[in-house]
C-alpha atoms as a PDB file:
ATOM      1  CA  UNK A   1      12.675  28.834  -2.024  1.00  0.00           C
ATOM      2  CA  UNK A   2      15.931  29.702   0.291  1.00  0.00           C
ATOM      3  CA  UNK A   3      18.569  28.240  -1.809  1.00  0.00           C
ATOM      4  CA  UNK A   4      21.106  29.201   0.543  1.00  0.00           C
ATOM      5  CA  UNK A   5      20.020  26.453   2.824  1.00  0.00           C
ATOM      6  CA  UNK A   6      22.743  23.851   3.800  1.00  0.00           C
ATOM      7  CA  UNK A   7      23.994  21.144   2.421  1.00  0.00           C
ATOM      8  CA  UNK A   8      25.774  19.307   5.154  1.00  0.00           C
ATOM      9  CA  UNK A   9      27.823  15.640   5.012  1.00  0.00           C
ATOM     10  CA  UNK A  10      26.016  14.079   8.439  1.00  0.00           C
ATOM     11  CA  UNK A  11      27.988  10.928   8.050  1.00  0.00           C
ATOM     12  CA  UNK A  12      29.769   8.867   5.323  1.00  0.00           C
ATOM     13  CA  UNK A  13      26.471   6.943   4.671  1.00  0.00           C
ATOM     14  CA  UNK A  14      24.350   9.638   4.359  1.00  0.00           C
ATOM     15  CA  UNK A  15      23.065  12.348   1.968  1.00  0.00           C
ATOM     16  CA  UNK A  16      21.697  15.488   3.100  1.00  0.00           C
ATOM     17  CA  UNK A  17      19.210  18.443   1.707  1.00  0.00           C
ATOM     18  CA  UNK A  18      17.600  21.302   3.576  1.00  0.00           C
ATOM     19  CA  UNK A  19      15.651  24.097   1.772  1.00  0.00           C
ATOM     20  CA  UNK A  20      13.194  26.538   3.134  1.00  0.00           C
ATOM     21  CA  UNK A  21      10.381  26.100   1.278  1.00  0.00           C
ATOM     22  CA  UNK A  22       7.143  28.653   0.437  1.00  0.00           C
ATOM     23  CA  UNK A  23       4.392  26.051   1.609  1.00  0.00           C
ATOM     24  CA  UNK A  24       3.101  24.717   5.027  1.00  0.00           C
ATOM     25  CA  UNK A  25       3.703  21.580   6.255  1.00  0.00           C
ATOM     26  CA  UNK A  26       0.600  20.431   5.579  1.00  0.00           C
ATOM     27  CA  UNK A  27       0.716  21.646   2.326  1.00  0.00           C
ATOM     28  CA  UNK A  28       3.845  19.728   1.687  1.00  0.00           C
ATOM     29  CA  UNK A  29       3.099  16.518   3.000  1.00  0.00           C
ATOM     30  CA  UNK A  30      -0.317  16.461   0.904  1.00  0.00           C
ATOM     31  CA  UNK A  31       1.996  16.915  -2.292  1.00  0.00           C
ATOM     32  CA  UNK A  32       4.135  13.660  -0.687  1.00  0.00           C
ATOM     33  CA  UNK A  33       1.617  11.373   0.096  1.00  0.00           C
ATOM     34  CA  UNK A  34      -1.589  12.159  -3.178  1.00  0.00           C
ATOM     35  CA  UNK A  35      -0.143   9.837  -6.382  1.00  0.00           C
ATOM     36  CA  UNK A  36      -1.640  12.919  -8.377  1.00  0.00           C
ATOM     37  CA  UNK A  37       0.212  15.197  -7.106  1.00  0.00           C
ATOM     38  CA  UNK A  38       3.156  13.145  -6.573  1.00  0.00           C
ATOM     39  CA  UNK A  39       3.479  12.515 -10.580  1.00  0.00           C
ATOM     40  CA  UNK A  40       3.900  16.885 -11.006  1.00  0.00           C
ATOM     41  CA  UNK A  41       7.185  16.690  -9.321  1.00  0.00           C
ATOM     42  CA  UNK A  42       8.811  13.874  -7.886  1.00  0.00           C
ATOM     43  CA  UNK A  43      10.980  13.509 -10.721  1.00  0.00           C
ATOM     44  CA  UNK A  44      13.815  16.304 -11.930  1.00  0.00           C
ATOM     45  CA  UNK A  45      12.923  17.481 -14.850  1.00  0.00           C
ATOM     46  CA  UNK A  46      13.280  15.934 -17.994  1.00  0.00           C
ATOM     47  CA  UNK A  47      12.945  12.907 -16.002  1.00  0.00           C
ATOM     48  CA  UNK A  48       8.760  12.112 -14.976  1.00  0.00           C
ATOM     49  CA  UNK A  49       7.287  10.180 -12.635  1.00  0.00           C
ATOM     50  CA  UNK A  50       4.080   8.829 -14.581  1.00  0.00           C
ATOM     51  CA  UNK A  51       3.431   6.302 -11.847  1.00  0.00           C
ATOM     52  CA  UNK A  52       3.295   6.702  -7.793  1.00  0.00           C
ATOM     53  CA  UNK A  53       1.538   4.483  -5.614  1.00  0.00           C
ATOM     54  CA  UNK A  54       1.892   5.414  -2.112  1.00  0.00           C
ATOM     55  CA  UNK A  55      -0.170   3.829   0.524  1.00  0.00           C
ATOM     56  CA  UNK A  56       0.749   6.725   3.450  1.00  0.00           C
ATOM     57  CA  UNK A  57       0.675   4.552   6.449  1.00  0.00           C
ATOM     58  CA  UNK A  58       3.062   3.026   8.696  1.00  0.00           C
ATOM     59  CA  UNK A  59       3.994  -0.309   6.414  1.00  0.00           C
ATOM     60  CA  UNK A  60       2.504   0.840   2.964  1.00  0.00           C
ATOM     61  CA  UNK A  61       3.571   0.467  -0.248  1.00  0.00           C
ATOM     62  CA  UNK A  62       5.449   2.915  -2.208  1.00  0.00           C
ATOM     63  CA  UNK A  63       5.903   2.380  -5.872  1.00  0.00           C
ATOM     64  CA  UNK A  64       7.144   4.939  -8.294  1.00  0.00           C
ATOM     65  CA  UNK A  65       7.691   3.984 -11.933  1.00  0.00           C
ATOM     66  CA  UNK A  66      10.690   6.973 -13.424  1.00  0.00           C
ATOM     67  CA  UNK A  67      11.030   7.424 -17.121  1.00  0.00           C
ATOM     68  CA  UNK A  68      13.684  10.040 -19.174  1.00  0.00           C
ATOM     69  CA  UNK A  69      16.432  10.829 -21.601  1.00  0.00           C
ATOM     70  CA  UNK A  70      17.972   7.917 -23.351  1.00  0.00           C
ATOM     71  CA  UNK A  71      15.323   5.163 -22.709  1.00  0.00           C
ATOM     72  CA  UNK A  72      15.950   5.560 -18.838  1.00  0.00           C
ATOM     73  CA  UNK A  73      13.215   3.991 -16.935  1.00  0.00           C
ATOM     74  CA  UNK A  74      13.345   2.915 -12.924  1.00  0.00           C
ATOM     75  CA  UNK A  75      10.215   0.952 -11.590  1.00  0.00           C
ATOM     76  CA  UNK A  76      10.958   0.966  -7.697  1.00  0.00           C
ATOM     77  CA  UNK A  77       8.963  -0.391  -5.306  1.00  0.00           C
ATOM     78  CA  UNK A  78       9.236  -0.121  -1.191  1.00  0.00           C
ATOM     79  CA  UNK A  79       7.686   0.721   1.971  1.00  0.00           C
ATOM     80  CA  UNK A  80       6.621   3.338   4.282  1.00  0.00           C
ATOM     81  CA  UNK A  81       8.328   2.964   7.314  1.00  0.00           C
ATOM     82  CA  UNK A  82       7.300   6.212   9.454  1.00  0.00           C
ATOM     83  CA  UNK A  83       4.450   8.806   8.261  1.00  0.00           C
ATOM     84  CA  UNK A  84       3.955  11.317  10.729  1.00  0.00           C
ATOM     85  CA  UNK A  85       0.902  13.779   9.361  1.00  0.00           C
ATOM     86  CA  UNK A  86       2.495  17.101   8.048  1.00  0.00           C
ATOM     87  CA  UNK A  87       5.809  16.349  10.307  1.00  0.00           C
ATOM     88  CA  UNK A  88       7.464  13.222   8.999  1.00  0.00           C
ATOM     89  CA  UNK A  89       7.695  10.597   6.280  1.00  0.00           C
ATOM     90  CA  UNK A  90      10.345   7.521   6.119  1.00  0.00           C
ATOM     91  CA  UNK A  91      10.590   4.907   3.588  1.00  0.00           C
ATOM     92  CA  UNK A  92      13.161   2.716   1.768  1.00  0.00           C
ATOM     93  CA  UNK A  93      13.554   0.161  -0.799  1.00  0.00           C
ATOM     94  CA  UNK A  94      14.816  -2.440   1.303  1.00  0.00           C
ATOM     95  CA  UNK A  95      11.303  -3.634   1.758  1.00  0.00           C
ATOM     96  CA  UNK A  96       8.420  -4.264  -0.375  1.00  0.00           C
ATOM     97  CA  UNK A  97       4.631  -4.784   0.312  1.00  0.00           C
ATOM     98  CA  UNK A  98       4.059  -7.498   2.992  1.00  0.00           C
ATOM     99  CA  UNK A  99       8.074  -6.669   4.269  1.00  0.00           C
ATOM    100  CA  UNK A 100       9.090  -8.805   2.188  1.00  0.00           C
ATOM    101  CA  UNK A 101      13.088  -7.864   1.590  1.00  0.00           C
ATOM    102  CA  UNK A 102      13.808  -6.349  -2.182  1.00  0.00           C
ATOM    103  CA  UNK A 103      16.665  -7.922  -4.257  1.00  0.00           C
ATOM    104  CA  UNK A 104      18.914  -5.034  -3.455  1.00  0.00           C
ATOM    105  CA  UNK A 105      18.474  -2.491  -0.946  1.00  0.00           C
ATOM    106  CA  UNK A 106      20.027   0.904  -2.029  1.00  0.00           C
ATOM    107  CA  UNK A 107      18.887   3.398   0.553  1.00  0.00           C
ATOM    108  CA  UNK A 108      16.152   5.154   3.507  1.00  0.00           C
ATOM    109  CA  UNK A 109      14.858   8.476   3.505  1.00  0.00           C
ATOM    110  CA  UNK A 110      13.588  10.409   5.715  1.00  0.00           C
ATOM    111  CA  UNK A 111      11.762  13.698   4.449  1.00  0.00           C
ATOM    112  CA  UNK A 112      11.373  16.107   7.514  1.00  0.00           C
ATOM    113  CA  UNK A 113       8.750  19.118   7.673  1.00  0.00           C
ATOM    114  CA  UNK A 114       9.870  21.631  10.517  1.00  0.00           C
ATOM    115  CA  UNK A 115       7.504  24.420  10.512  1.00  0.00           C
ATOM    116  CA  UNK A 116       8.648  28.190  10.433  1.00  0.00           C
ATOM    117  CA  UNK A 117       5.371  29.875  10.814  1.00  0.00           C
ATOM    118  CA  UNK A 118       4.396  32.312   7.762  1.00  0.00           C
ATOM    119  CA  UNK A 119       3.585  29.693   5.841  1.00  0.00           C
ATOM    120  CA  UNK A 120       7.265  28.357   5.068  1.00  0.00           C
ATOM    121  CA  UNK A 121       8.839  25.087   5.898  1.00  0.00           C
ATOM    122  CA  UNK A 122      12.357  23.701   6.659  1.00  0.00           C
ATOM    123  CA  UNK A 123      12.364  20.964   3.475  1.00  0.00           C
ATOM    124  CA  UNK A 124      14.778  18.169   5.177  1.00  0.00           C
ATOM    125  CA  UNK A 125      15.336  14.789   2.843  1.00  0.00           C
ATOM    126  CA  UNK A 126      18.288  12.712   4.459  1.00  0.00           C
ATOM    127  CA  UNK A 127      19.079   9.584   1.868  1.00  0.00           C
ATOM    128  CA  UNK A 128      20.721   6.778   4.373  1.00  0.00           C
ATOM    129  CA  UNK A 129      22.709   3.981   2.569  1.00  0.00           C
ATOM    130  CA  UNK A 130      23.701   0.493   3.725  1.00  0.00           C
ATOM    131  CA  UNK A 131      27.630   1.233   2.538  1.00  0.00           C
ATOM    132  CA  UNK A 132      29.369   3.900   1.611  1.00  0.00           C
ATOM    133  CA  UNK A 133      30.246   2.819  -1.888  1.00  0.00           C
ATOM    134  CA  UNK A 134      26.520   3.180  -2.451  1.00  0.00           C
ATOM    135  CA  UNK A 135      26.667   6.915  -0.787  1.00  0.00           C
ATOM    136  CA  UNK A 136      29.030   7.642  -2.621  1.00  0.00           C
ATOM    137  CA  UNK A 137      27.269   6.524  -6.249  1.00  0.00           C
ATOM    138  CA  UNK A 138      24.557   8.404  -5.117  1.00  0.00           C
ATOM    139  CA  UNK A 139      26.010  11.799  -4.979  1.00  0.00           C
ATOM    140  CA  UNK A 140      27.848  10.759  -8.027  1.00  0.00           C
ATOM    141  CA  UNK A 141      24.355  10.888  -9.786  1.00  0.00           C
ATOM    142  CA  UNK A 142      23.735  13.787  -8.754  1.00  0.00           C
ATOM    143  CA  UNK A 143      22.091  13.796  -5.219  1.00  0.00           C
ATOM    144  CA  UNK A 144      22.286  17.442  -4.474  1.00  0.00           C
ATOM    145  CA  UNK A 145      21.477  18.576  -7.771  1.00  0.00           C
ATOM    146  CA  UNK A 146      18.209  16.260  -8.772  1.00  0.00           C
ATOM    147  CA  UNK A 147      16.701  16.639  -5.101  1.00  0.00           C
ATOM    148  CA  UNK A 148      17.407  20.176  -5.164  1.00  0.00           C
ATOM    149  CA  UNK A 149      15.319  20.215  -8.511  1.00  0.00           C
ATOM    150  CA  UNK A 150      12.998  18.191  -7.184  1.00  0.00           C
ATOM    151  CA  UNK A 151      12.846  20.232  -4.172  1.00  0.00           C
ATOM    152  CA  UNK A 152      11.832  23.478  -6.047  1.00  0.00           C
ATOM    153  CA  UNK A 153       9.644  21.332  -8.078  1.00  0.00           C
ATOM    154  CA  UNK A 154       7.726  20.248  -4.920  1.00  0.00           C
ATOM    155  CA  UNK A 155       7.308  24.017  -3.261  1.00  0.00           C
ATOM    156  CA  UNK A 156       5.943  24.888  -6.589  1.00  0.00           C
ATOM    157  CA  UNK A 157       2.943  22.354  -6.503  1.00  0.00           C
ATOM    158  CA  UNK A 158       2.542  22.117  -2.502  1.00  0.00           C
ATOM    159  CA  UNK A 159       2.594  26.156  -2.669  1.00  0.00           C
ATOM    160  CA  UNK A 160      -1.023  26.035  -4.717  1.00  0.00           C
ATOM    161  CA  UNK A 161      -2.660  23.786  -2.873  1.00  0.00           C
END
């Protein structure tokens, strides 16, 4: 993985990653959309992912259940907004199954597979928030760093496939 990639502010809402990844597209977006594979690294590290269910279709549900340190647990459950095969995947939890609207809506993402030929990929994952207070708590968990993770995490599964 290119860790030199940017990191760039696009606006005050949003959250930005970009790595240069050692898979192919298609590689990558079969580690994003197959629940088993999803569970090996969707999650940084101590933190696990023992559930994913991801209907990859325009509209499908996307659940993950998030477990680590300190009795932390997340059980989140959205949409699919946009899957483009091996090109393009958007979802958020602003929506659940059905669109029916979630209690809180925290953020989109959009997870962007440019393709740079020798088997290596421009890794884009934008996080969009409603408000900026939200951005900002975001980042504050650690946006950069836990994507990141989960970023090399990601390239190491999609890599073998």
């Amino acid at each position: 993985m290119d860790t030199s990639a940017e990191i760039r502010p696009a606006d005050e809402r949003e959250l930005v990653l970009t790595r240069v990844l050692n898979a192919t597209p298609a590689q990558l977006f079969k580690a994003w959309t197959t629940p088993e594979l999803m569970t090996q690294w969707f999650a940084p590290k101590p933190y696990e992912t023992p559930v994913i269910e991801i209907e990859a279709w325009d509209g499908g549900k996307f659940r993950s259940v998030m477990r680590g340190p300190n009795d932390f647990h997340m059980d989140s459950t959205g949409m699919l907004l946009k899957v483009e095969k091996d090109r393009r995947i958007i979802f958020t939890d602003a929506f659940g199954p059905d669109w029916k609207p979630t209690e809180k809506a925290f953020f989109s993402a959009e997870i962007i597979f440019d393709d740079l030929g020798d088997g290596r990929t421009r890794y884009t994952a934008i996080a969009r928030h409603w408000n900026v207070e939200d951005c900002q708590a975001h980042e504050k968990m650690g946006f950069h760093e836990g994507w990141g993770k989960v970023a090399e995490q990601l390239e190491e599964v999609a890599s073998k496939l």
